[in-house]
Protein backbone atom coordinates (compact mmCIF):
# COMPACT_ATOMS: atom_id res chain seq x y z
CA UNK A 1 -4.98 52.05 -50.39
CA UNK A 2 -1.75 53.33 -48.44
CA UNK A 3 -3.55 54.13 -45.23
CA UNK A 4 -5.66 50.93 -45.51
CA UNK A 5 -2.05 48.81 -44.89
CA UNK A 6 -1.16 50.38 -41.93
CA UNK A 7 -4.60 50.05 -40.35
CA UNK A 8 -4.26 45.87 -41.58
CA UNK A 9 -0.56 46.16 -40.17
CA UNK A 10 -1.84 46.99 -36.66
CA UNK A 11 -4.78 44.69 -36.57
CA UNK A 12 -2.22 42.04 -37.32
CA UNK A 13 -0.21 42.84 -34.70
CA UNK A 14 -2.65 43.40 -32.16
CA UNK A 15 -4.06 40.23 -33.24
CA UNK A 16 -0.78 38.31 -32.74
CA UNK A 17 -0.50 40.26 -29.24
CA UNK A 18 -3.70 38.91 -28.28
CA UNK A 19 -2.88 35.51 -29.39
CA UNK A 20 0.36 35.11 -27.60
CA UNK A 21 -1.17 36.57 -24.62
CA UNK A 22 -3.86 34.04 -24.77
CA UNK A 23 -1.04 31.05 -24.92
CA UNK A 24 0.62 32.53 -22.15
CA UNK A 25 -2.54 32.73 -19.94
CA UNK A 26 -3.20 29.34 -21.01
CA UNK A 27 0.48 28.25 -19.80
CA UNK A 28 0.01 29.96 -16.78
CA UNK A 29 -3.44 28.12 -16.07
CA UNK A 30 -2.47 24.90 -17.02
CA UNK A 31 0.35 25.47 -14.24
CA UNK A 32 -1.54 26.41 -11.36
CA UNK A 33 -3.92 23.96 -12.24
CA UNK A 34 -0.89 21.56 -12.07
CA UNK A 35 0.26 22.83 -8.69
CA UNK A 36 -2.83 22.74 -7.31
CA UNK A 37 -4.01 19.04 -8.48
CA UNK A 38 0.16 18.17 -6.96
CA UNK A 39 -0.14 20.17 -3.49
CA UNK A 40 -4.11 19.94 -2.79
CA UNK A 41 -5.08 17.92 0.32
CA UNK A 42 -7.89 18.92 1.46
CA UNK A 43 -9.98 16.51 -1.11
CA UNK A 44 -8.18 13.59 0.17
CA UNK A 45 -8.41 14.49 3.65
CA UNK A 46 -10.84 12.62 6.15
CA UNK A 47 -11.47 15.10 9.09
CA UNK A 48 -13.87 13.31 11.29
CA UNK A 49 -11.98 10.11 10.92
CA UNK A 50 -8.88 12.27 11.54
CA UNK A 51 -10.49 13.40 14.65
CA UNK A 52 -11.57 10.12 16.05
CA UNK A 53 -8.04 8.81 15.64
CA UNK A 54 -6.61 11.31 17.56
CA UNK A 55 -9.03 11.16 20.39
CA UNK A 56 -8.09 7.26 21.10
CA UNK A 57 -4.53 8.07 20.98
CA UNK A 58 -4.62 10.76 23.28
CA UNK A 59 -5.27 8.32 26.62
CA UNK A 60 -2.47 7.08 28.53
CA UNK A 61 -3.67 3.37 30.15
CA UNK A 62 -3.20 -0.08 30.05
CA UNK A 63 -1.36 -0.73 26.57
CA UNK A 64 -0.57 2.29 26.00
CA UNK A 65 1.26 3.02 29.55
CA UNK A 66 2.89 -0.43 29.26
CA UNK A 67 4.27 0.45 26.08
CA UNK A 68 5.65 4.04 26.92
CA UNK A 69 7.45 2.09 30.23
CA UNK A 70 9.09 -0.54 28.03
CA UNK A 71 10.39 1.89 25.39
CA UNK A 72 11.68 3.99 27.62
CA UNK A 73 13.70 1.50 29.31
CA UNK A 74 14.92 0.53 26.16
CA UNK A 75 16.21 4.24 25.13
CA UNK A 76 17.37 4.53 28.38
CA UNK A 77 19.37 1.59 27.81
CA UNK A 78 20.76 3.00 24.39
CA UNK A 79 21.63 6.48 25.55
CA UNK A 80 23.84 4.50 28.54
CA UNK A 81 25.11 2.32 26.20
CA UNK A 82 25.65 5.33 23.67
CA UNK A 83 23.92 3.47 20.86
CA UNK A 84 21.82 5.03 18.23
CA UNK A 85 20.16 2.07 16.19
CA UNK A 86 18.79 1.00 20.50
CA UNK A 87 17.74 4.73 20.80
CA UNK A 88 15.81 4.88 17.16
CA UNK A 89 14.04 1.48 18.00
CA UNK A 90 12.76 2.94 21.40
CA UNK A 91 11.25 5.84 19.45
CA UNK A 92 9.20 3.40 16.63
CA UNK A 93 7.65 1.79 19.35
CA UNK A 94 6.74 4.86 21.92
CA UNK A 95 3.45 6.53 22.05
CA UNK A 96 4.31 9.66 23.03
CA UNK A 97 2.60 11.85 20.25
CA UNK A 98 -1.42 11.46 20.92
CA UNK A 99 -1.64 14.08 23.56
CA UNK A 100 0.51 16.85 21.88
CA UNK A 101 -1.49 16.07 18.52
CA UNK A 102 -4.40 15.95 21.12
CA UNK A 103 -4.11 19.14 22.08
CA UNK A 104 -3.18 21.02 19.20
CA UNK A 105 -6.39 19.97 17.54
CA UNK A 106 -8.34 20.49 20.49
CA UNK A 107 -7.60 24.02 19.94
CA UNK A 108 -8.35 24.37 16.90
CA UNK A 109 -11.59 23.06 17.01
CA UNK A 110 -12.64 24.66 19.96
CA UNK A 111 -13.13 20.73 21.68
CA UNK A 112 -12.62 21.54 25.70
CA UNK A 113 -13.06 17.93 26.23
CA UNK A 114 -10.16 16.60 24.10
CA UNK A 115 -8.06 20.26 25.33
CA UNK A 116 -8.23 18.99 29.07
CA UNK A 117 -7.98 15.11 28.35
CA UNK A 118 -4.80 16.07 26.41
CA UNK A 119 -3.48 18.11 29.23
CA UNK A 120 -3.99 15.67 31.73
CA UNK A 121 -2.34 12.71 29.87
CA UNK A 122 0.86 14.96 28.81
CA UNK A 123 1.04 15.54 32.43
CA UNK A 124 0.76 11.54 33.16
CA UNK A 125 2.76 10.67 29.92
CA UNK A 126 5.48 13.00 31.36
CA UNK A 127 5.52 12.11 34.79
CA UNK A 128 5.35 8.32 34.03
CA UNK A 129 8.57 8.83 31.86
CA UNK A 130 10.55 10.67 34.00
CA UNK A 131 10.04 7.93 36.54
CA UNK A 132 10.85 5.05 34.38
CA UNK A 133 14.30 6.82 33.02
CA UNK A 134 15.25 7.83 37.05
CA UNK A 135 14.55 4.28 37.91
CA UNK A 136 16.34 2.88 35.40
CA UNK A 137 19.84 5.10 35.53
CA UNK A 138 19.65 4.91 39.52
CA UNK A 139 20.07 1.38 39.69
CA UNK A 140 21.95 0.89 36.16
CA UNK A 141 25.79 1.47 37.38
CA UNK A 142 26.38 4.73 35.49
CA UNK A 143 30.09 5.76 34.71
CA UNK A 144 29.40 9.16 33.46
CA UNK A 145 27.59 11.28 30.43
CA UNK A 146 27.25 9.42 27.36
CA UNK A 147 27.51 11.44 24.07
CA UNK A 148 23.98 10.67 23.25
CA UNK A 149 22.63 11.78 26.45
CA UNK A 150 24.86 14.98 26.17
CA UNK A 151 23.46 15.50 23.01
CA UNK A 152 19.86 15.92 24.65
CA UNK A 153 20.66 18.69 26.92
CA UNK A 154 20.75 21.69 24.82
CA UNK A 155 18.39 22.85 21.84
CA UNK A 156 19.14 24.31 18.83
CA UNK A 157 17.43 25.95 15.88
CA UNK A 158 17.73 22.99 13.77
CA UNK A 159 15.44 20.80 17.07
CA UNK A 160 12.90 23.79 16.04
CA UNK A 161 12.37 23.13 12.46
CA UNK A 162 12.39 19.49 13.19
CA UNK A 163 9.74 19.91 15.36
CA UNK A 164 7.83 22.49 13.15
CA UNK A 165 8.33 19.96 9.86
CA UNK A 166 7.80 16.97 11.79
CA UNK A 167 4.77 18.13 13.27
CA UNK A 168 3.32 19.59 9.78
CA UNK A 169 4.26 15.80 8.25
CA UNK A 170 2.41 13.86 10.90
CA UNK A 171 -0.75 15.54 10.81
CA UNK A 172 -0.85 15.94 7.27
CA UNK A 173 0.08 11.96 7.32
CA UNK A 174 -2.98 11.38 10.15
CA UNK A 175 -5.38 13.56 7.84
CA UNK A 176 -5.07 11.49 4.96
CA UNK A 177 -8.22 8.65 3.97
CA UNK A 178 -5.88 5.76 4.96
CA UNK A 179 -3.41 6.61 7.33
CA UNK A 180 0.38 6.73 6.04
CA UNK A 181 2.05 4.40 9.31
CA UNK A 182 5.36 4.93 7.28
CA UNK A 183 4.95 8.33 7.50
CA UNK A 184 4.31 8.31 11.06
CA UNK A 185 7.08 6.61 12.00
CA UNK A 186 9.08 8.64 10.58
CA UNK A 187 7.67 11.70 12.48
CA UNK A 188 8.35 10.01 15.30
CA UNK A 189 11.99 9.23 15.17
CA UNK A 190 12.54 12.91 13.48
CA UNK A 191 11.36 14.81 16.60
CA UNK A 192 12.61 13.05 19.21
CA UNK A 193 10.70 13.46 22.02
CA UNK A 194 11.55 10.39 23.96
CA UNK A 195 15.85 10.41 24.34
CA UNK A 196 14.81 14.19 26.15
CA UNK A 197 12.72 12.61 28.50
CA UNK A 198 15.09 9.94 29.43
CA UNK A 199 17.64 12.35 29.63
CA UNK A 200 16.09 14.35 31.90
CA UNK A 201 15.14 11.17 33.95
CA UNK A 202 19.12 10.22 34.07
CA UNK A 203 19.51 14.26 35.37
CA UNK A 204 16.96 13.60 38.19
CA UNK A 205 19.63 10.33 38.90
CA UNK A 206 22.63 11.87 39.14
CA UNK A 207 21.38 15.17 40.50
CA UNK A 208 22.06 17.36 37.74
CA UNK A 209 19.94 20.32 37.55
CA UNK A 210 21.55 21.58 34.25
CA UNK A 211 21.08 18.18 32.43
CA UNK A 212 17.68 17.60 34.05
CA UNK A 213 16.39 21.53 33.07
CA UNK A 214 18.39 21.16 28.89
CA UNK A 215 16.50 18.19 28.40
CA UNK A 216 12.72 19.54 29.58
CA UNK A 217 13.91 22.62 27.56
CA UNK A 218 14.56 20.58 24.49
CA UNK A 219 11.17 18.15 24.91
CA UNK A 220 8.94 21.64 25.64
CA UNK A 221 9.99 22.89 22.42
CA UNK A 222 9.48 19.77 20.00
CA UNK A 223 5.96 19.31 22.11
CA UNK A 224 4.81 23.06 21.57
CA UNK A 225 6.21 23.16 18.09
CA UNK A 226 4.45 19.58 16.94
CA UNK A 227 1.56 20.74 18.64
CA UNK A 228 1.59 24.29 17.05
CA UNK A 229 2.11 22.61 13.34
CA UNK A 230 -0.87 20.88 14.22
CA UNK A 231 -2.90 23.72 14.89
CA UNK A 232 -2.47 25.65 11.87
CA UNK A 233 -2.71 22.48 9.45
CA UNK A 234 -6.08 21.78 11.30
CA UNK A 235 -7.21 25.40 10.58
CA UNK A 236 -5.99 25.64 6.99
CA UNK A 237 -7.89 22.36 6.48
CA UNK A 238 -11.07 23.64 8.22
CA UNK A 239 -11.81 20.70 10.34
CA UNK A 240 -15.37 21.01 11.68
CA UNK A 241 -15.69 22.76 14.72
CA UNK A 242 -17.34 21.66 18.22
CA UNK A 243 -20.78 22.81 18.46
CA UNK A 244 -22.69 23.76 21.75
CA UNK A 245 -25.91 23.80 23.04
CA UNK A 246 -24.96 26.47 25.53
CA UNK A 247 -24.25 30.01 23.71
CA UNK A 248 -22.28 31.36 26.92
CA UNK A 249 -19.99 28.11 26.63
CA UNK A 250 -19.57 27.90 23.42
CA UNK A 251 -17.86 31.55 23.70
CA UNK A 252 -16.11 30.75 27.07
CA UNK A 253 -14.20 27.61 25.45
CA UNK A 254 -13.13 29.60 22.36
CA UNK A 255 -11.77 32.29 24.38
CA UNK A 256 -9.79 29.60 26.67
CA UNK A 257 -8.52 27.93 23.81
CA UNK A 258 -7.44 31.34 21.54
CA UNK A 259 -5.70 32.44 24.85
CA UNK A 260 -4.44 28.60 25.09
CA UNK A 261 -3.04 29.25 21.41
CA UNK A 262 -1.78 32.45 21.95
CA UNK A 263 -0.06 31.82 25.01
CA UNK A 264 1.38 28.78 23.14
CA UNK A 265 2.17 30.53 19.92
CA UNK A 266 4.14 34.00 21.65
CA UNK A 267 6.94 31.89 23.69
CA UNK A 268 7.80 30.21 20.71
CA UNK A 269 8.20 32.48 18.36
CA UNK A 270 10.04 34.37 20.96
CA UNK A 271 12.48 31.10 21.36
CA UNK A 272 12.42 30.71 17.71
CA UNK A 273 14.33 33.86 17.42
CA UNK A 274 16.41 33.23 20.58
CA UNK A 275 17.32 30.08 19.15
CA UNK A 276 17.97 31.38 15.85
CA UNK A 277 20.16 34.26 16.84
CA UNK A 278 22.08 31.76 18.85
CA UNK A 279 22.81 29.83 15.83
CA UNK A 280 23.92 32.78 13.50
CA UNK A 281 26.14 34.07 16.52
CA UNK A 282 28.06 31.24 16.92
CA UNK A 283 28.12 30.48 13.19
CA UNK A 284 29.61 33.88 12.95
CA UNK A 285 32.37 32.81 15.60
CA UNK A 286 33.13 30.00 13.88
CA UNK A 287 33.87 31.75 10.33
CA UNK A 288 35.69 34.17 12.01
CA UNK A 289 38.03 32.30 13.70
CA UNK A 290 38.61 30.54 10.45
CA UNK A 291 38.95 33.64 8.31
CA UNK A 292 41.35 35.27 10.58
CA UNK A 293 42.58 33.81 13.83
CA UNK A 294 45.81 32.38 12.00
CA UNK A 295 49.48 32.36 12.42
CA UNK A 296 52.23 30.23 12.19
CA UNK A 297 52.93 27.48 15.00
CA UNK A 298 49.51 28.44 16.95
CA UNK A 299 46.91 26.59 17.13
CA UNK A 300 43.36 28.11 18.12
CA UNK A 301 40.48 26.61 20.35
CA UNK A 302 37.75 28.54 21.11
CA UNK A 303 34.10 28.28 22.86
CA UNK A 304 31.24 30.43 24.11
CA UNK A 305 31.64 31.35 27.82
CA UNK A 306 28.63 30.14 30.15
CA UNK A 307 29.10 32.48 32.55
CA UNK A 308 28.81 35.51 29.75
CA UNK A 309 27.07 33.95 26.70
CA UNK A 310 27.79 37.12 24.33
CA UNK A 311 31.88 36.85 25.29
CA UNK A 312 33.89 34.35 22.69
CA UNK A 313 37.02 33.06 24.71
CA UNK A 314 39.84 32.16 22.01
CA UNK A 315 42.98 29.88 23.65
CA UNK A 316 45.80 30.09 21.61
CA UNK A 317 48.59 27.05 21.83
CA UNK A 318 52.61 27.21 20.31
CA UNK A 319 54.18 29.88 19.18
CA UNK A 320 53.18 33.39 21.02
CA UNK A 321 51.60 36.03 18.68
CA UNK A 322 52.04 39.66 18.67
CA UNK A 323 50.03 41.93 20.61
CA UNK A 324 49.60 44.38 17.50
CA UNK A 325 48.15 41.30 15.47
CA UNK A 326 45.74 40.73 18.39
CA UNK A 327 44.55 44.04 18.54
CA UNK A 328 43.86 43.93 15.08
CA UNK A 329 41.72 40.15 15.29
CA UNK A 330 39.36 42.17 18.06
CA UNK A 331 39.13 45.29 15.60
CA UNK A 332 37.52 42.74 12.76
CA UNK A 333 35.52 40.75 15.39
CA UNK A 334 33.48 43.93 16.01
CA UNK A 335 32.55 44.38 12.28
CA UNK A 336 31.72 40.88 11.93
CA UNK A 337 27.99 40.75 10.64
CA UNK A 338 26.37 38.62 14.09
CA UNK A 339 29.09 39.89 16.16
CA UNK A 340 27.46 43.21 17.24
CA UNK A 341 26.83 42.17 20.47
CA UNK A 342 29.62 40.39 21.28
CA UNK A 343 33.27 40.51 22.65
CA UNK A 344 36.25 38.56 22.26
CA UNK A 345 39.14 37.54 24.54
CA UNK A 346 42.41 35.78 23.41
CA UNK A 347 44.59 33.85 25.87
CA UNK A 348 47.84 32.61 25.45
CA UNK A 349 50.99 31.42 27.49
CA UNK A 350 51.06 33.35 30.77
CA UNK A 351 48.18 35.16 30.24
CA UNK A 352 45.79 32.72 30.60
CA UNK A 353 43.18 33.46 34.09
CA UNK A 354 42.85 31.16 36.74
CA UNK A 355 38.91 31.05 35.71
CA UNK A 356 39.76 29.64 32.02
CA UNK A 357 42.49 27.38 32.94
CA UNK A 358 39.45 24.68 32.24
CA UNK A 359 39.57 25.43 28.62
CA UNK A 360 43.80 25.39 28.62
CA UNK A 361 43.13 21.80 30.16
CA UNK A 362 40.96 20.68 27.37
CA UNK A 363 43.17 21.80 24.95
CA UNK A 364 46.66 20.32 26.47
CA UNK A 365 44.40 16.74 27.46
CA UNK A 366 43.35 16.62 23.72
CA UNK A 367 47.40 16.97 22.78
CA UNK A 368 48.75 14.89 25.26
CA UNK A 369 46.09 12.27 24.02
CA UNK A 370 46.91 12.37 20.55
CA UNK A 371 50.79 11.70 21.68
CA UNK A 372 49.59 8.64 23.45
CA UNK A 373 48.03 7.50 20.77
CA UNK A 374 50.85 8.10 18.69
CA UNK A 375 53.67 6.69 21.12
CA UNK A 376 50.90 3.05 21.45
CA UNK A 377 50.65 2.77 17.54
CA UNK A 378 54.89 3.00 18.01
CA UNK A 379 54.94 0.70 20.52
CA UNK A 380 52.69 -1.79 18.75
CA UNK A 381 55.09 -1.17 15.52
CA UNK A 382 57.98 -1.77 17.20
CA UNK A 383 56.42 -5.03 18.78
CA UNK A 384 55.41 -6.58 15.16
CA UNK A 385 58.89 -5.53 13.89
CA UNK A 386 60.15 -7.49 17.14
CA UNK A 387 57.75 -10.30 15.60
CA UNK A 388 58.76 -10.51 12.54
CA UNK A 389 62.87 -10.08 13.11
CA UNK A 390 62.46 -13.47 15.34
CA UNK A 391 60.73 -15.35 12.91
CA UNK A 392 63.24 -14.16 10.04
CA UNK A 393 66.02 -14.99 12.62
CA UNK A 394 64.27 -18.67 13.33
CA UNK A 395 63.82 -19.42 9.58
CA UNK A 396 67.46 -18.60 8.76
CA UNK A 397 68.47 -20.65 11.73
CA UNK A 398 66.29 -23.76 10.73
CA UNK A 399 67.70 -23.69 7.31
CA UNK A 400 71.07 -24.04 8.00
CA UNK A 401 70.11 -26.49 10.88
CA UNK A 402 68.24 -28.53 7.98
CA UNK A 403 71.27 -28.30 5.77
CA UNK A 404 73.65 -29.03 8.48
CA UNK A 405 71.30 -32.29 8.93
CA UNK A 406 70.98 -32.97 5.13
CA UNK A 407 75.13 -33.33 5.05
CA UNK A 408 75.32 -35.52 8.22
CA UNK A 409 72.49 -37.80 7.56
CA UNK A 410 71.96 -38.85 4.09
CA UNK A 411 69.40 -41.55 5.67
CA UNK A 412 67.14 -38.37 6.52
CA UNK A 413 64.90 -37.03 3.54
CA UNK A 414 63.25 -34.17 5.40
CA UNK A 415 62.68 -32.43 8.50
CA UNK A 416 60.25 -30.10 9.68
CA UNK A 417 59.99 -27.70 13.01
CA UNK A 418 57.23 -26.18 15.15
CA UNK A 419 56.99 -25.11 18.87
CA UNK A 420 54.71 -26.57 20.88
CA UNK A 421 52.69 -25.34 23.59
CA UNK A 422 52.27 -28.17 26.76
CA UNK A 423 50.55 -27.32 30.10
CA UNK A 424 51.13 -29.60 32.88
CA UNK A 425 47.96 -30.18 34.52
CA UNK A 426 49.29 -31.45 38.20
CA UNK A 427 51.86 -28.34 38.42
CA UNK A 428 49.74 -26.08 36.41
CA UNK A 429 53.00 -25.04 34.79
CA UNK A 430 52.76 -24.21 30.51
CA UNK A 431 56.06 -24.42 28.62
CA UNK A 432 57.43 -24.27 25.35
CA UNK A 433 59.07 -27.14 23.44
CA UNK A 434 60.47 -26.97 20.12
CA UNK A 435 59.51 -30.13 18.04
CA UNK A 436 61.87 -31.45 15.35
CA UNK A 437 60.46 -34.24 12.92
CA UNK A 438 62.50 -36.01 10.40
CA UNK A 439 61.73 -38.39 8.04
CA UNK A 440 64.05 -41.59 7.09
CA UNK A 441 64.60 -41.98 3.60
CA UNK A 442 66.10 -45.30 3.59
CA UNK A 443 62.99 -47.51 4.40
CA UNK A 444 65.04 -50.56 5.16
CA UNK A 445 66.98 -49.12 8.55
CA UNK A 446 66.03 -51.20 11.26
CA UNK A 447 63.95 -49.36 14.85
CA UNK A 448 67.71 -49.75 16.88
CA UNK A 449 69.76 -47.99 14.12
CA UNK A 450 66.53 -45.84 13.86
CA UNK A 451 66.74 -44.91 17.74
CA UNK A 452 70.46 -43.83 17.45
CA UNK A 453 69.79 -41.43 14.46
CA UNK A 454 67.19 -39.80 16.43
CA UNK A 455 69.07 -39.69 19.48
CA UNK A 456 72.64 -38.39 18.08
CA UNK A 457 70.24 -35.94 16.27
CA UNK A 458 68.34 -34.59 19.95
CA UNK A 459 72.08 -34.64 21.43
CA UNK A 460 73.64 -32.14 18.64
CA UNK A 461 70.50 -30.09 18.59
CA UNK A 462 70.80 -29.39 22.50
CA UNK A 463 74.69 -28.52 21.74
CA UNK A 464 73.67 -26.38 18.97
CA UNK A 465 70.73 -24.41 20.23
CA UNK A 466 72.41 -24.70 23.77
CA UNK A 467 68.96 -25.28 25.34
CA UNK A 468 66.83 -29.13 26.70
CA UNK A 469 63.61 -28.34 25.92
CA UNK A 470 63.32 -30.24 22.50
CA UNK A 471 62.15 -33.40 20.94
CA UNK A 472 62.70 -35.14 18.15
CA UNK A 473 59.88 -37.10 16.11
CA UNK A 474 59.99 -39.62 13.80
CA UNK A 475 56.89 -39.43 10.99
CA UNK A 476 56.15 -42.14 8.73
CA UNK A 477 56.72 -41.54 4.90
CA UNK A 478 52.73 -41.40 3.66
CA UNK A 479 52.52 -42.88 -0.32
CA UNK A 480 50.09 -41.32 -2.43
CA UNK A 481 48.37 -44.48 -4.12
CA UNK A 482 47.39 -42.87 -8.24
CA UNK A 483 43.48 -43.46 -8.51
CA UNK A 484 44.21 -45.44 -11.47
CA UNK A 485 46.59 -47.88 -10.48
CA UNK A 486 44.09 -48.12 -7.10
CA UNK A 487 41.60 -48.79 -9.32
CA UNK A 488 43.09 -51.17 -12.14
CA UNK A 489 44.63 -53.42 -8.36
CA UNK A 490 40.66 -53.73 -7.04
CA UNK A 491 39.97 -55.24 -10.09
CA UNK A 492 38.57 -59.09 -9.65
CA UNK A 493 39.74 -60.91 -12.47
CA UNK A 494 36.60 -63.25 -14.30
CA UNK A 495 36.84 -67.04 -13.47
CA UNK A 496 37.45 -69.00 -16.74
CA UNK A 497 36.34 -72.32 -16.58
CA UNK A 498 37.93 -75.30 -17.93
């Protein structure tokens, strides 16, 4: 009986072991079952509709090319006029997207037909839009970079995952039974493909081979990128691939489309990691100037230098800091994680080089700036104090003008004052008169005795205020008639008859 409860002990156990493994399993299942149901879309994807869409949007003609011309005039437009709402618009209504999409699927499904119409059309797509935007900025009168147009001429990590994200989103959104327009929309203001392209257009204008080659730089990598994103989400979905008659073809166009890929797919993960490492470097820079370029009365302004991008130049303005505490700012620059590579220079006072006297400039133009700012907003102060010290000054005097009045001429129940403006329209001359208007109290004065009052009254004023240009006005006492009594007069009385 004693080693029959053990043996019932361990059953139990292993029974209860079994049991909560089975619930677990059963959790786990009913989660993955979850995720998969929540994140599946290959059931509710249409590939050969998908495909078909994508072929008609590929070609660049009539509509189509009418469209692209109009919107890029219009984000040309908003990039001179630095306006962002003009330069989102432009980007709803462009149809820039159907040969990258084009030829990222073409790839994938081994189509040589779509892979060359797609090529072609970029090519038109991107030569019709440079044209339009060089057009436009060479006869628009341009009075320098805007800060949207600035903003095009340089990529950064962040225009990568936009792209990549962007790209995954639209054809994901062009997959689906239905197509998602919202969606698509979206996409298309998210990557951005069109302000580049105008950009570039306005570098071709002005003859800037920087602006022109930052812009191409940032539209190559949110075309390959979109493009890429399409790729893979065509492959993971398995869309059906193009079937020829030919053996020897067949195997020719999947070997020009993998080397297509792969030529596609190394330079961008090789400027994904460029780009990338050019993000944490100058994130670095930025913390450590924060962390330890400090001292009292300096102020710090750094940037990258374009002649030597791995060299951090660090301008230091106000009160000169000690060469011991610089040498110890370059000794924790090099064991800044990022920094590896990289160098430092700090300039300050006399040391500055003729070569970064650019960045001193910046630095004194933003101060002397801000003290112009400072001595307007004075200026305008002092102007509204002016203001308001003359009108306190003219109230004052108008009281005891009134009061003066009040004593002289108890036929006088009020008086009021206001300058008038009159432009004489023969001389062209504008002047200011002061207008005094008084009202009689005593209603029974007669118009001579009324003439006097208002004369004597112009005559002292002059003295007073020692000047001619006023007038005085007589106004009419107004009665305010009770509705009532208005009412109860109207009234017709009946007729009685006799």
């Amino acid at each position: 009986m004693e080693q029959q409860e053990p043996q019932q002990q361990e059953s139990t156990i292993d029974s209860n072991l079994d049991s909560n493994q089975q619930r677990i399993s059963g959790i786990w299942d009913n989660i993955m079952a979850f995720l998969h149901e929540l994140l599946d879309i290959r059931q509710d994807s249409d590939r050969d509709e998908t495909i078909e869409a994508v072929r008609k949007d590929i070609s660049f003609q009539g509509h189509n090319a009418w469209i692209l011309i109009f919107s890029i005039f219009v984000a040309s437009i908003g990039l001179h006029a630095n306006s962002t709402p003009v330069v989102i618009g432009a980007m709803l209504i462009s149809p820039l997207m159907g040969p990258i999409v084009g030829m990222g699927l073409g790839t994938a499904i081994n189509d040589a037909i779509m892979l060359r119409r797609s090529w072609i059309n970029l090519i038109v797509m991107v030569g019709l839009s440079l044209l339009t935007a060089c057009l436009y900025f060479l006869i628009a009168p341009i009075n320098g970079i805007t800060d949207e147009l600035k903003a095009r001429t340089f990529p950064t990590i962040l225009d990568v995952l936009i792209a990549i994200f962007g790209g995954l989103a639209l054809i994901v959104a062009k997959a689906k039974k239905g197509t998602i327009s919202n969606a698509i929309a979206g996409v298309a203001i998210a990557t951005a493909l069109m302000p580049p392209l105008c950009t570039a257009g306005f570098g071709i204008a002005t003859g800037s081979l920087k602006v022109f080659g930052g812009a191409m730089y940032l539209f190559c990598i949110n075309a390959v990128f979109i493009a890429l994103a399409t790729f893979l989400v065509c492959k993971l979905l398995k869309f059906p691939m193009v079937k020829y008659a030919n053996q020897a073809k067949r195997k020719r166009v999947s070997r020009i489309a993998s080397l297509i890929g792969f030529l596609v797919l190394l330079p961008s993960v090789w400027l994904f990691y460029q780009l990338y490492q050019e993000e944490v470097k100058k994130a670095a820079g930025a913390k450590f100037i924060e962390n330890y370029v400090e001292f009292d009365g300096m102020r710090p302004s750094y940037d990258w230098n374009e002649k030597d991008p791995n060299m951090l130049d660090i301008w230091m303005v106000g009160e000169p800091v000690p060469v011991d505490v610089l040498k110890e700012w370059e000794k924790k620059f090099t064991l800044q994680k990022g920094l590896e590579e990289s160098t430092v220079r700090f300039y300050q006072g006399s040391s500055l080089p003729t070569e970064n006297n650019e960045g001193v400039e910046v630095v004194q133009e933003e101060l002397i700036d801000k003290l112009r700012l400072i001595q307007n907003k004075d200026v305008r102060i002092a102007a509204l104090e002016n203001e308001l010290r003359k009108a306190n000054e003219q109230e004052k005097d108008f009281n005891r003008l009134s009061e003066e009045v009040r004593l002289n001429y108890p036929q006088i129940s009020s008086m009021s004052y206001a300058e008038s403006i009159n432009k004489d329209f023969i001389t062209q001359q504008v002047d200011t008169i002061a207008i005094y208007n008084i009202i009689f109290n005593d209603t029974t004065l007669t118009v001579p005795n009324r003439v006097e009052i208002k004369t004597r009254i112009g005559k002292w004023l002059s003295y007073r205020l020692q000047t001619e240009k006023l007038k005085v006005n007589e106004i009419k006492r107004s009665f305010t008639i009770p509705v009532e009594s208005t009412k109860k007069e109207t009234q017709i009385p009946s007729k009685t008859v006799e």
